[in-house]
PDB file of N, CA and C in Angstrom:
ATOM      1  N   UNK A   1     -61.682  82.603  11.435  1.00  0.00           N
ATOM      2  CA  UNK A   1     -60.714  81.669  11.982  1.00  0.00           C
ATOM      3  C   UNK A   1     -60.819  81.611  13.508  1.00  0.00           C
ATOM      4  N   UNK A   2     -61.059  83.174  13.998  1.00  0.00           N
ATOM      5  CA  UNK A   2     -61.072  82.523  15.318  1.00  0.00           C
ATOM      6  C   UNK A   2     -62.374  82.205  15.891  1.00  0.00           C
ATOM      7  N   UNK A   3     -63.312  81.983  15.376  1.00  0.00           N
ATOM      8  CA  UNK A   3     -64.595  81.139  15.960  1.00  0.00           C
ATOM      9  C   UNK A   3     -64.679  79.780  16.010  1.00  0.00           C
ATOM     10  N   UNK A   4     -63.422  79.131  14.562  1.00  0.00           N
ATOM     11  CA  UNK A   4     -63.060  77.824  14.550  1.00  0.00           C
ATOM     12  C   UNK A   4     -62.260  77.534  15.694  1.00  0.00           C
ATOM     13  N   UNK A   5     -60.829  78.237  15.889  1.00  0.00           N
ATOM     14  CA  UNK A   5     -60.441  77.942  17.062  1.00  0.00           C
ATOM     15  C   UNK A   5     -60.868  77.799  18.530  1.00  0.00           C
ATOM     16  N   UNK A   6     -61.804  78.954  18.868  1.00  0.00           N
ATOM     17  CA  UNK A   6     -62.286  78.987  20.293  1.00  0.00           C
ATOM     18  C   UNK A   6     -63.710  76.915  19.835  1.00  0.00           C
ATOM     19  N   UNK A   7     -64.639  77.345  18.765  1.00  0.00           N
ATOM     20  CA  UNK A   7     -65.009  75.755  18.565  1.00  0.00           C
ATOM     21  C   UNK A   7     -63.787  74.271  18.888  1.00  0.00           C
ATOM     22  N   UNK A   8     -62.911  74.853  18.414  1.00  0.00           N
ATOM     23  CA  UNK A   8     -62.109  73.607  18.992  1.00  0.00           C
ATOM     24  C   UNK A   8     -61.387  73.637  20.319  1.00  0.00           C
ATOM     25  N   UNK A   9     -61.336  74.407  20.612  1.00  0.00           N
ATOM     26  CA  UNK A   9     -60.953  74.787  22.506  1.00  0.00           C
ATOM     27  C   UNK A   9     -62.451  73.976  23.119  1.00  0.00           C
ATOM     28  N   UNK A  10     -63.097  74.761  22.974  1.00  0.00           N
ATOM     29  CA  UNK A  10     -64.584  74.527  23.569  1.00  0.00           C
ATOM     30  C   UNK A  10     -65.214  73.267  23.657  1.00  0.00           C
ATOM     31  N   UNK A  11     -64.893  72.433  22.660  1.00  0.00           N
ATOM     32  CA  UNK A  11     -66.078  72.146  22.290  1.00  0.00           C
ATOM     33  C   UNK A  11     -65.132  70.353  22.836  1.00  0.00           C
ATOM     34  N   UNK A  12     -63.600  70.560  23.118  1.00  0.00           N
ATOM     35  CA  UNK A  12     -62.947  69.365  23.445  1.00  0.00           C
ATOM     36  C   UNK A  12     -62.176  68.878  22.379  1.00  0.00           C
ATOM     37  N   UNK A  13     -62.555  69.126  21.173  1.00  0.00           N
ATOM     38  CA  UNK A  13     -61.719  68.000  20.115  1.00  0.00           C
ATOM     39  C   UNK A  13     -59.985  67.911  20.020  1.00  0.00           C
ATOM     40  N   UNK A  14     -59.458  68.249  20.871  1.00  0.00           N
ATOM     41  CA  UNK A  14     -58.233  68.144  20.996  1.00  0.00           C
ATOM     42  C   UNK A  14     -57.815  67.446  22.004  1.00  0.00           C
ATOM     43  N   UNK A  15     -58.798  67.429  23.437  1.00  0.00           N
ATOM     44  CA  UNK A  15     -59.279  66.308  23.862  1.00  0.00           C
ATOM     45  C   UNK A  15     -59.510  65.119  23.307  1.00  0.00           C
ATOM     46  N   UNK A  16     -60.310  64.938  22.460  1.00  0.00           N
ATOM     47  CA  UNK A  16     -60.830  63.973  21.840  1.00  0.00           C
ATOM     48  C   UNK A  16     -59.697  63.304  21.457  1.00  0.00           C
ATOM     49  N   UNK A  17     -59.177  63.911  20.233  1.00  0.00           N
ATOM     50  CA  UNK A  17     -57.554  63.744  19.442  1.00  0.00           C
ATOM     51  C   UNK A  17     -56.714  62.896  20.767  1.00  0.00           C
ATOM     52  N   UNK A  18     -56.419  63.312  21.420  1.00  0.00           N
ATOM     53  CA  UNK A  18     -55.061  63.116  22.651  1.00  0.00           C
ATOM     54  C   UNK A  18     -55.925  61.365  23.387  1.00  0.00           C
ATOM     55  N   UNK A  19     -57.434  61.724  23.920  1.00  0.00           N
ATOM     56  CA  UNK A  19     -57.583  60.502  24.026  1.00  0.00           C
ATOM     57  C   UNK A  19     -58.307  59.001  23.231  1.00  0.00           C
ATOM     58  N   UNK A  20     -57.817  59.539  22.166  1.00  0.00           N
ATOM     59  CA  UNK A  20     -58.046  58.485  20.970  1.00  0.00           C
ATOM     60  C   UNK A  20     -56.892  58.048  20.836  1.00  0.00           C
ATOM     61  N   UNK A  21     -55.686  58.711  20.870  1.00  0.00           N
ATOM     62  CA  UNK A  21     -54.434  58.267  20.904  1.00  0.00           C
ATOM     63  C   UNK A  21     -53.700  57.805  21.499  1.00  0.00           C
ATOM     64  N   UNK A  22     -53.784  57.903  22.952  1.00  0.00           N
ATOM     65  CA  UNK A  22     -53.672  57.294  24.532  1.00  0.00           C
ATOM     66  C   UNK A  22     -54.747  56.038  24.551  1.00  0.00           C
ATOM     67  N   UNK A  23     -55.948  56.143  24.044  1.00  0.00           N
ATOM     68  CA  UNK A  23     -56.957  54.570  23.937  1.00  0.00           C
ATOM     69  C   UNK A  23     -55.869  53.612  23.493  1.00  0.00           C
ATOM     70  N   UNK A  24     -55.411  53.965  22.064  1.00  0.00           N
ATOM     71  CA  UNK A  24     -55.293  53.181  21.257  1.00  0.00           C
ATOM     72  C   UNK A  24     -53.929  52.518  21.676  1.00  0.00           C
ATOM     73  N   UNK A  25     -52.845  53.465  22.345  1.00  0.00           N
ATOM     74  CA  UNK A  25     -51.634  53.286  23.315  1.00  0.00           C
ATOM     75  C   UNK A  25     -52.277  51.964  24.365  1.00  0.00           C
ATOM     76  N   UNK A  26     -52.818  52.592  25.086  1.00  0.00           N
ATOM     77  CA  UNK A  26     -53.575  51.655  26.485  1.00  0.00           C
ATOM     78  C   UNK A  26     -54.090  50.253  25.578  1.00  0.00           C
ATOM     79  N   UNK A  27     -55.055  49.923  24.878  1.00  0.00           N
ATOM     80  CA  UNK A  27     -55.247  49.248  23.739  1.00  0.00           C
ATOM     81  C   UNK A  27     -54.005  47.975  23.628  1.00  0.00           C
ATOM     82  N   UNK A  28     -52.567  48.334  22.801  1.00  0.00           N
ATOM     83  CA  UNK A  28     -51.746  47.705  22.316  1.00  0.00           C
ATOM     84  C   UNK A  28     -50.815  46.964  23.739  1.00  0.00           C
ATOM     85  N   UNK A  29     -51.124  47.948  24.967  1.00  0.00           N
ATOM     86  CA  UNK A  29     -50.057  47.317  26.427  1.00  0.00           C
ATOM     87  C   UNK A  29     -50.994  46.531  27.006  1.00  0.00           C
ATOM     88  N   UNK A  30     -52.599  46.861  26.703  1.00  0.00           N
ATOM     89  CA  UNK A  30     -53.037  45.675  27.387  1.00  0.00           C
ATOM     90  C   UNK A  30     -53.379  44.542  26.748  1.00  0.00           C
ATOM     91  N   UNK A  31     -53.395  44.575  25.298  1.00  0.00           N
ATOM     92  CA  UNK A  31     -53.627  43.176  24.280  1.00  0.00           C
ATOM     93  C   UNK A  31     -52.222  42.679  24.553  1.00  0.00           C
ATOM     94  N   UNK A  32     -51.092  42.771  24.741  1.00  0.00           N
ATOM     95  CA  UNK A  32     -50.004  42.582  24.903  1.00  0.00           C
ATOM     96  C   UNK A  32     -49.937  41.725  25.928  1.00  0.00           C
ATOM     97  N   UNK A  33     -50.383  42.180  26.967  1.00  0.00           N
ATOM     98  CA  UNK A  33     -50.445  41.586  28.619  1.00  0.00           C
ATOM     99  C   UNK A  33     -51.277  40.751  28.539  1.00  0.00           C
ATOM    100  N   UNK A  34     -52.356  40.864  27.727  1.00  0.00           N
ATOM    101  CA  UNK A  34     -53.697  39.408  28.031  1.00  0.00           C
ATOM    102  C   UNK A  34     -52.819  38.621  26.610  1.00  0.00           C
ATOM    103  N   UNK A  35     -52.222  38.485  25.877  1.00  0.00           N
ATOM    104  CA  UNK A  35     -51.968  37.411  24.907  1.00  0.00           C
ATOM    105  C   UNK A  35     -50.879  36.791  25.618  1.00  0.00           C
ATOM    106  N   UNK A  36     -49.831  38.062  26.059  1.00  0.00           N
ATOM    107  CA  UNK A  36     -48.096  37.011  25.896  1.00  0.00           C
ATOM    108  C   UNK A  36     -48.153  36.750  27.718  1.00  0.00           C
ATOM    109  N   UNK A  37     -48.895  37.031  28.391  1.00  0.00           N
ATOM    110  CA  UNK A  37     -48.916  36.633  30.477  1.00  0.00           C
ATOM    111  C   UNK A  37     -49.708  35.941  30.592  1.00  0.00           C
ATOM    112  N   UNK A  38     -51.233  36.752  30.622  1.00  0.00           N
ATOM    113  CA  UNK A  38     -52.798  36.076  30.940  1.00  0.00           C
ATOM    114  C   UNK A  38     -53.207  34.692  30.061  1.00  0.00           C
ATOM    115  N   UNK A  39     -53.289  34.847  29.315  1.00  0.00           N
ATOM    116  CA  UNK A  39     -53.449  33.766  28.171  1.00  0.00           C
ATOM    117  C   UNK A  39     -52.911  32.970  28.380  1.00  0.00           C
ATOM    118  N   UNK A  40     -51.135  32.841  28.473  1.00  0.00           N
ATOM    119  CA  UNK A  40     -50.405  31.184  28.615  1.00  0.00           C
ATOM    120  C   UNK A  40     -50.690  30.542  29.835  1.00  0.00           C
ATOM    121  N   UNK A  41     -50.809  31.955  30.639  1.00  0.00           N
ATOM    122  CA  UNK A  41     -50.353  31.004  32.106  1.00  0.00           C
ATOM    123  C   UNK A  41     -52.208  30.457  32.301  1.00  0.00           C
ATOM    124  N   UNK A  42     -52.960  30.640  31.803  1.00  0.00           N
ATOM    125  CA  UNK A  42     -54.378  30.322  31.540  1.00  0.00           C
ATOM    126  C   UNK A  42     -54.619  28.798  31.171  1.00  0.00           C
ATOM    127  N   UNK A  43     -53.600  29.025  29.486  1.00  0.00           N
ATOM    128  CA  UNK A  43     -53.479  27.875  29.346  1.00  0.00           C
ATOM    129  C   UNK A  43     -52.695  26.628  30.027  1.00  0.00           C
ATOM    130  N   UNK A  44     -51.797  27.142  30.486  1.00  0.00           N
ATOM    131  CA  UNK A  44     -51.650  25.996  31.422  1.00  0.00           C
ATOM    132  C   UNK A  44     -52.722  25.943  32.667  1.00  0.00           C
ATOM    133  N   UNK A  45     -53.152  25.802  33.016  1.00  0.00           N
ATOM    134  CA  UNK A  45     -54.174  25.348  34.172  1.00  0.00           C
ATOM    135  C   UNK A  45     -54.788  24.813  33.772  1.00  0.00           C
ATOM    136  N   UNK A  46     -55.206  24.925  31.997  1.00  0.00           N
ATOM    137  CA  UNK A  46     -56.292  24.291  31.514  1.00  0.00           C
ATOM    138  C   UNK A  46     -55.751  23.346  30.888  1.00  0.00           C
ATOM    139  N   UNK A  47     -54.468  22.893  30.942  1.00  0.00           N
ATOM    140  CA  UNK A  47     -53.304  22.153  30.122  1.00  0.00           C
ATOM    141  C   UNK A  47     -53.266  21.980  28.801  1.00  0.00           C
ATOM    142  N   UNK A  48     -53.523  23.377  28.416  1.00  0.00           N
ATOM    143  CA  UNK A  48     -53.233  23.643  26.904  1.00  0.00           C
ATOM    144  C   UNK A  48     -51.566  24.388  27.000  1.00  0.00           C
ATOM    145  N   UNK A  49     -50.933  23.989  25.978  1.00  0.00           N
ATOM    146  CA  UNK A  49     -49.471  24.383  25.965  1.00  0.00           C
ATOM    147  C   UNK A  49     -49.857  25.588  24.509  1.00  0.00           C
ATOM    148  N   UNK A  50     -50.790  25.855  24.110  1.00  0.00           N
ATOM    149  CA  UNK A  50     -51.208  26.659  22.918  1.00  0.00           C
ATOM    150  C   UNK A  50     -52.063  28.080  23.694  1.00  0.00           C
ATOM    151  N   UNK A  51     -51.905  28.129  24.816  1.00  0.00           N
ATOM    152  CA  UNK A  51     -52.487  28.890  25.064  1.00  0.00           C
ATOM    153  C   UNK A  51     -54.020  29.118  25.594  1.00  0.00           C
ATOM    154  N   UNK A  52     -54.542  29.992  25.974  1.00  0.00           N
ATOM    155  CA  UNK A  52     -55.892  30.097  26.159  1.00  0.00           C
ATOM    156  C   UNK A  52     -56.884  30.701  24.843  1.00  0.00           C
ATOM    157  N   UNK A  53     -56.053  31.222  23.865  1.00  0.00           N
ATOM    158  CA  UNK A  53     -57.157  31.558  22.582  1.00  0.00           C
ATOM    159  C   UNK A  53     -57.421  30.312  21.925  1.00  0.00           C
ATOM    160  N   UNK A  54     -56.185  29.207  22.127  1.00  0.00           N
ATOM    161  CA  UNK A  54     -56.342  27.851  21.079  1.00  0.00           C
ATOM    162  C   UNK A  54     -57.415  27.271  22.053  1.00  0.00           C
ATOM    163  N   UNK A  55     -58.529  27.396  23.027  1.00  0.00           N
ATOM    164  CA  UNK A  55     -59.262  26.693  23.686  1.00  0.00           C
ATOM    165  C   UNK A  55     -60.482  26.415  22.557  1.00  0.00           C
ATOM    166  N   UNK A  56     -61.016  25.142  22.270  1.00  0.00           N
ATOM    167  CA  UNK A  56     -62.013  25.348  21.647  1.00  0.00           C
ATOM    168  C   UNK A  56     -62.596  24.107  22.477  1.00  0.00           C
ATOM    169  N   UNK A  57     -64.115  23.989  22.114  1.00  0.00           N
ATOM    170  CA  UNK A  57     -64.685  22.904  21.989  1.00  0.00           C
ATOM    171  C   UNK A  57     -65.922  22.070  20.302  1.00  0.00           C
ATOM    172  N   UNK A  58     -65.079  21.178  20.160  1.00  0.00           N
ATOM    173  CA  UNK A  58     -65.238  20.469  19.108  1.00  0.00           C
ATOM    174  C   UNK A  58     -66.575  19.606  19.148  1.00  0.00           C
ATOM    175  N   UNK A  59     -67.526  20.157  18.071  1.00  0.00           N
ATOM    176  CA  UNK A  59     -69.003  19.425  18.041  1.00  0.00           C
ATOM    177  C   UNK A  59     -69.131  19.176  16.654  1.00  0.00           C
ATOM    178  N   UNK A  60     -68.787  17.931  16.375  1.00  0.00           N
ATOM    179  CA  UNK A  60     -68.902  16.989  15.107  1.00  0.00           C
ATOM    180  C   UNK A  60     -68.028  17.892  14.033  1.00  0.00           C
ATOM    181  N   UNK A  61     -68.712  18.494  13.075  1.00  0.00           N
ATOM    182  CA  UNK A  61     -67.663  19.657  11.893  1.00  0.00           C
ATOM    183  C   UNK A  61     -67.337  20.780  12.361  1.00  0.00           C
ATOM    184  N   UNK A  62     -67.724  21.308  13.836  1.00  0.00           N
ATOM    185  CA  UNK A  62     -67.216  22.579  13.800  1.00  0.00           C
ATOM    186  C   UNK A  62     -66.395  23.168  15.123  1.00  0.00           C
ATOM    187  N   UNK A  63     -66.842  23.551  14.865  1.00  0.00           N
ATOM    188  CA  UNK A  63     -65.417  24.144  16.768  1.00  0.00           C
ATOM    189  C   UNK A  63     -65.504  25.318  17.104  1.00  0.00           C
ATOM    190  N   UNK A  64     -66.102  25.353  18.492  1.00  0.00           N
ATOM    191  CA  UNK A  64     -66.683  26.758  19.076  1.00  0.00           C
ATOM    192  C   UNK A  64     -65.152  27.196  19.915  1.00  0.00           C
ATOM    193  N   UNK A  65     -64.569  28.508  19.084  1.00  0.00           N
ATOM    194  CA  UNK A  65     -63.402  28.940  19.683  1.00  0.00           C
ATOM    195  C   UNK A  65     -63.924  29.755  20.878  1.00  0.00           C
ATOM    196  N   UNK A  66     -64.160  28.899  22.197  1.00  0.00           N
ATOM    197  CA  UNK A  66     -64.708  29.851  23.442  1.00  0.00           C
ATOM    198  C   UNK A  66     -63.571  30.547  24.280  1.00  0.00           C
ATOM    199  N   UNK A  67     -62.175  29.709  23.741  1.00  0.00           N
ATOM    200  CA  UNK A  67     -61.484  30.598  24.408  1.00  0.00           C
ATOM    201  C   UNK A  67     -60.758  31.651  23.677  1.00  0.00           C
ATOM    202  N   UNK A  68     -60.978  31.588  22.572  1.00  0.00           N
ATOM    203  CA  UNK A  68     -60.528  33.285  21.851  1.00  0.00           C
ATOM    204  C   UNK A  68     -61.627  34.117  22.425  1.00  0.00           C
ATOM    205  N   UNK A  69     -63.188  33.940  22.570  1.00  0.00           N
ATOM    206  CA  UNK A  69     -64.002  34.825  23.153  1.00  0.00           C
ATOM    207  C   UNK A  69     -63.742  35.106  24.216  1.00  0.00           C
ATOM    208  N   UNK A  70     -62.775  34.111  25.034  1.00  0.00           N
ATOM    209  CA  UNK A  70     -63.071  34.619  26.636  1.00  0.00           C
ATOM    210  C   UNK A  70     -61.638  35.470  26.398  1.00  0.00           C
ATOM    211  N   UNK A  71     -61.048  35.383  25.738  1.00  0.00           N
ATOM    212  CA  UNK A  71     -59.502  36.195  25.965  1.00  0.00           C
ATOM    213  C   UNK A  71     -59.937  37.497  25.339  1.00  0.00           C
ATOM    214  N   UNK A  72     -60.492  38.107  24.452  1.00  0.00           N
ATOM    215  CA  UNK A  72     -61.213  39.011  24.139  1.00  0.00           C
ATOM    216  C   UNK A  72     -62.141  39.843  25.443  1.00  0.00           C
ATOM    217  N   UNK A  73     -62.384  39.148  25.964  1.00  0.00           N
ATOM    218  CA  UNK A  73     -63.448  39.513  27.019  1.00  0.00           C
ATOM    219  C   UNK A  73     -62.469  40.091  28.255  1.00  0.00           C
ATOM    220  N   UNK A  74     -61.205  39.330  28.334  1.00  0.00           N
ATOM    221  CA  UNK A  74     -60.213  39.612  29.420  1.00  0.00           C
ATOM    222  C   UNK A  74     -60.162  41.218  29.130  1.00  0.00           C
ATOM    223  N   UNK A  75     -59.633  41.123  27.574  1.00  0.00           N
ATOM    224  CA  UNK A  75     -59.180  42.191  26.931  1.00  0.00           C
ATOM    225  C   UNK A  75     -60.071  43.487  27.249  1.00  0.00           C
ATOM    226  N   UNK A  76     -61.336  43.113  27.363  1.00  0.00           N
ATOM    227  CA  UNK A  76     -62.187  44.512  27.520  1.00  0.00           C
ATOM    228  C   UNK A  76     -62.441  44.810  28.913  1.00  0.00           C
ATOM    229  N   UNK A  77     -62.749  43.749  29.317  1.00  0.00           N
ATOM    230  CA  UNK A  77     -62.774  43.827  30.985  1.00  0.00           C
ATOM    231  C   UNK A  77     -61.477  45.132  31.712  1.00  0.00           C
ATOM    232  N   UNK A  78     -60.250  44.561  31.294  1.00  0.00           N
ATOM    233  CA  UNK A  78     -59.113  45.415  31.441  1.00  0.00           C
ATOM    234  C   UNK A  78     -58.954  46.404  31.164  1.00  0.00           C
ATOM    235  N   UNK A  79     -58.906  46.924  29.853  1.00  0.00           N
ATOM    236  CA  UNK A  79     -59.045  47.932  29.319  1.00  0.00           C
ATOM    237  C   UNK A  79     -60.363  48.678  29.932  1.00  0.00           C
ATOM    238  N   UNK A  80     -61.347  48.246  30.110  1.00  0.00           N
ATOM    239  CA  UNK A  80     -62.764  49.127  30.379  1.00  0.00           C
ATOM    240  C   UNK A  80     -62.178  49.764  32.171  1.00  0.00           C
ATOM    241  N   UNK A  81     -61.640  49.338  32.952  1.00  0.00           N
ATOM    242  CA  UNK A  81     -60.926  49.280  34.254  1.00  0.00           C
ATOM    243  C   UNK A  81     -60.069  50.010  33.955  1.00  0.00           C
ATOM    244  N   UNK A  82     -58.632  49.978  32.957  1.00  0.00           N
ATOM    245  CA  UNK A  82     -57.983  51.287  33.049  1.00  0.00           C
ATOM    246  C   UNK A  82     -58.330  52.304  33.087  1.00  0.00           C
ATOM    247  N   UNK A  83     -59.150  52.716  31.820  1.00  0.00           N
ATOM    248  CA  UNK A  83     -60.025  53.516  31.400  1.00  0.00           C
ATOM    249  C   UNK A  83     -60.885  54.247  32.925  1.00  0.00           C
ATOM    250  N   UNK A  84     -61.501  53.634  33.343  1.00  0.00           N
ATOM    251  CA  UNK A  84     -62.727  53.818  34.276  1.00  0.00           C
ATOM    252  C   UNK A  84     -61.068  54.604  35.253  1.00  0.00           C
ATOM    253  N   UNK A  85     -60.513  53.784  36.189  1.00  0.00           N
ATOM    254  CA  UNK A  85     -60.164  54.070  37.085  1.00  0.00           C
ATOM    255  C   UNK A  85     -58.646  55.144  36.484  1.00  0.00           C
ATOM    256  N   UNK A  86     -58.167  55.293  35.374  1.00  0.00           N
ATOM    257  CA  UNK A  86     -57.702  56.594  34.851  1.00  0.00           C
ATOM    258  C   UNK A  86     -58.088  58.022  34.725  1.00  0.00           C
ATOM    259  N   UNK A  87     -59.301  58.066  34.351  1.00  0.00           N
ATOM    260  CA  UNK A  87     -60.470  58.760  34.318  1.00  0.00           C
ATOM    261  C   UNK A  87     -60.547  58.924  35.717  1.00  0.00           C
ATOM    262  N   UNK A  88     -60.727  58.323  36.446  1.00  0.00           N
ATOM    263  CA  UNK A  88     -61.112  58.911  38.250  1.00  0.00           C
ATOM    264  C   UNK A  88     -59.778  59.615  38.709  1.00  0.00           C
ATOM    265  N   UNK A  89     -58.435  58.785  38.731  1.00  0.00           N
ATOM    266  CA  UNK A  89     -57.015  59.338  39.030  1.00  0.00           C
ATOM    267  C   UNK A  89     -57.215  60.716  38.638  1.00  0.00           C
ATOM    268  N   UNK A  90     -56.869  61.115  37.261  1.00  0.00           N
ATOM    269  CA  UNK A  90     -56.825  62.342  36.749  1.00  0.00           C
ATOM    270  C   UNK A  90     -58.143  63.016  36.939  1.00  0.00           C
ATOM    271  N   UNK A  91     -58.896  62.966  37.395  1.00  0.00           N
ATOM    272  CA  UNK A  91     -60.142  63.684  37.630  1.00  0.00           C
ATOM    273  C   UNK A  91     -60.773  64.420  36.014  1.00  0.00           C
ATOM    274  N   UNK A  92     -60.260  63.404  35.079  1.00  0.00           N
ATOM    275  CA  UNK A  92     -60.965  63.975  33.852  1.00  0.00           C
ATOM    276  C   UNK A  92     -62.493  63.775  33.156  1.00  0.00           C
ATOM    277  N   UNK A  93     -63.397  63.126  34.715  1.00  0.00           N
ATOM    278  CA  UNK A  93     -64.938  62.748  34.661  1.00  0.00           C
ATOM    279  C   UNK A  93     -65.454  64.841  34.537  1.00  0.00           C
ATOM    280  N   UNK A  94     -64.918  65.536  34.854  1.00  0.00           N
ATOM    281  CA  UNK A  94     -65.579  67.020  34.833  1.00  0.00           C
ATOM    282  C   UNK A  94     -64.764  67.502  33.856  1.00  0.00           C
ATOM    283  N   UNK A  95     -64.318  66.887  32.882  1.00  0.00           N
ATOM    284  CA  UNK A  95     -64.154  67.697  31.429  1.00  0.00           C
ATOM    285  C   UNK A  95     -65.803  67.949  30.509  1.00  0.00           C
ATOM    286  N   UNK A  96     -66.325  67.246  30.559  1.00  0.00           N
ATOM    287  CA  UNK A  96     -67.921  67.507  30.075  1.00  0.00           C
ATOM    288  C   UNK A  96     -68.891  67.632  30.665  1.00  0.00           C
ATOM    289  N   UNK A  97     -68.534  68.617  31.396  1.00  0.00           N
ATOM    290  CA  UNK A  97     -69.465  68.908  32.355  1.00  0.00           C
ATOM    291  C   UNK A  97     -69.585  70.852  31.776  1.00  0.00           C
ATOM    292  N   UNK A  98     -71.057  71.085  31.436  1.00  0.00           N
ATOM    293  CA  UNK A  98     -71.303  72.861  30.966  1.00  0.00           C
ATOM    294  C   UNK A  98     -70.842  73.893  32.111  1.00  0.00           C
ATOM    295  N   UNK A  99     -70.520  74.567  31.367  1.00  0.00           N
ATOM    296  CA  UNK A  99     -69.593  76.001  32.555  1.00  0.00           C
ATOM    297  C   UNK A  99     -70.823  76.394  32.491  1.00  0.00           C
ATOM    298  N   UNK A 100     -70.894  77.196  33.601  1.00  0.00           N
ATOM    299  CA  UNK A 100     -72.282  78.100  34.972  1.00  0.00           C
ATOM    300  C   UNK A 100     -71.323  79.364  34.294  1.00  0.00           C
TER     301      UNK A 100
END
């Protein structure tokens, strides 16, 4: 038992656990912020009253939804930036880094 434990000290997975669960937190506040802020006020500029995911462009039978891709894209852009610059705040870039 205790070779399992010091393996899970060691090795991070409780780490892991905590920021899979904080992703997925960060995740739901920023899909939140790019659908119900970024998105409308988007769509209006583009004078859609539906928003910026209802953006499409229509070619004979089909309809390229480019603005659900680009609101998706907001979505990662953001998130990839919390992430990045959270990670620098807390100085948690030298959690995987091998002990000397």
């Amino acid at each position: 038992m205790k070779g399992f434990i010091d393996f899970i000290r060691e090795q991070g997975v409780v780490n892991l656990a905590i920021a899979f669960v904080l992703g997925a937190a960060v995740t739901k506040v920023v899909n939140s912020f790019v659908n119900d802020i970024i998105n409308p006020v988007v769509g209006i500029l583009l004078g859609s009253t539906a928003g910026l995911a209802s953006a499409k462009l229509t070619l004979g039978p089909i309809s390229i939804m480019w603005g659900s891709f680009v609101s998706v894209l907001i979505d990662f852009v953001i998130i990839a930036a919390v992430i990045y610059y959270g990670f620098k705040w807390l100085g948690l870039e030298k959690i995987d880094k091998k002990k000397k």
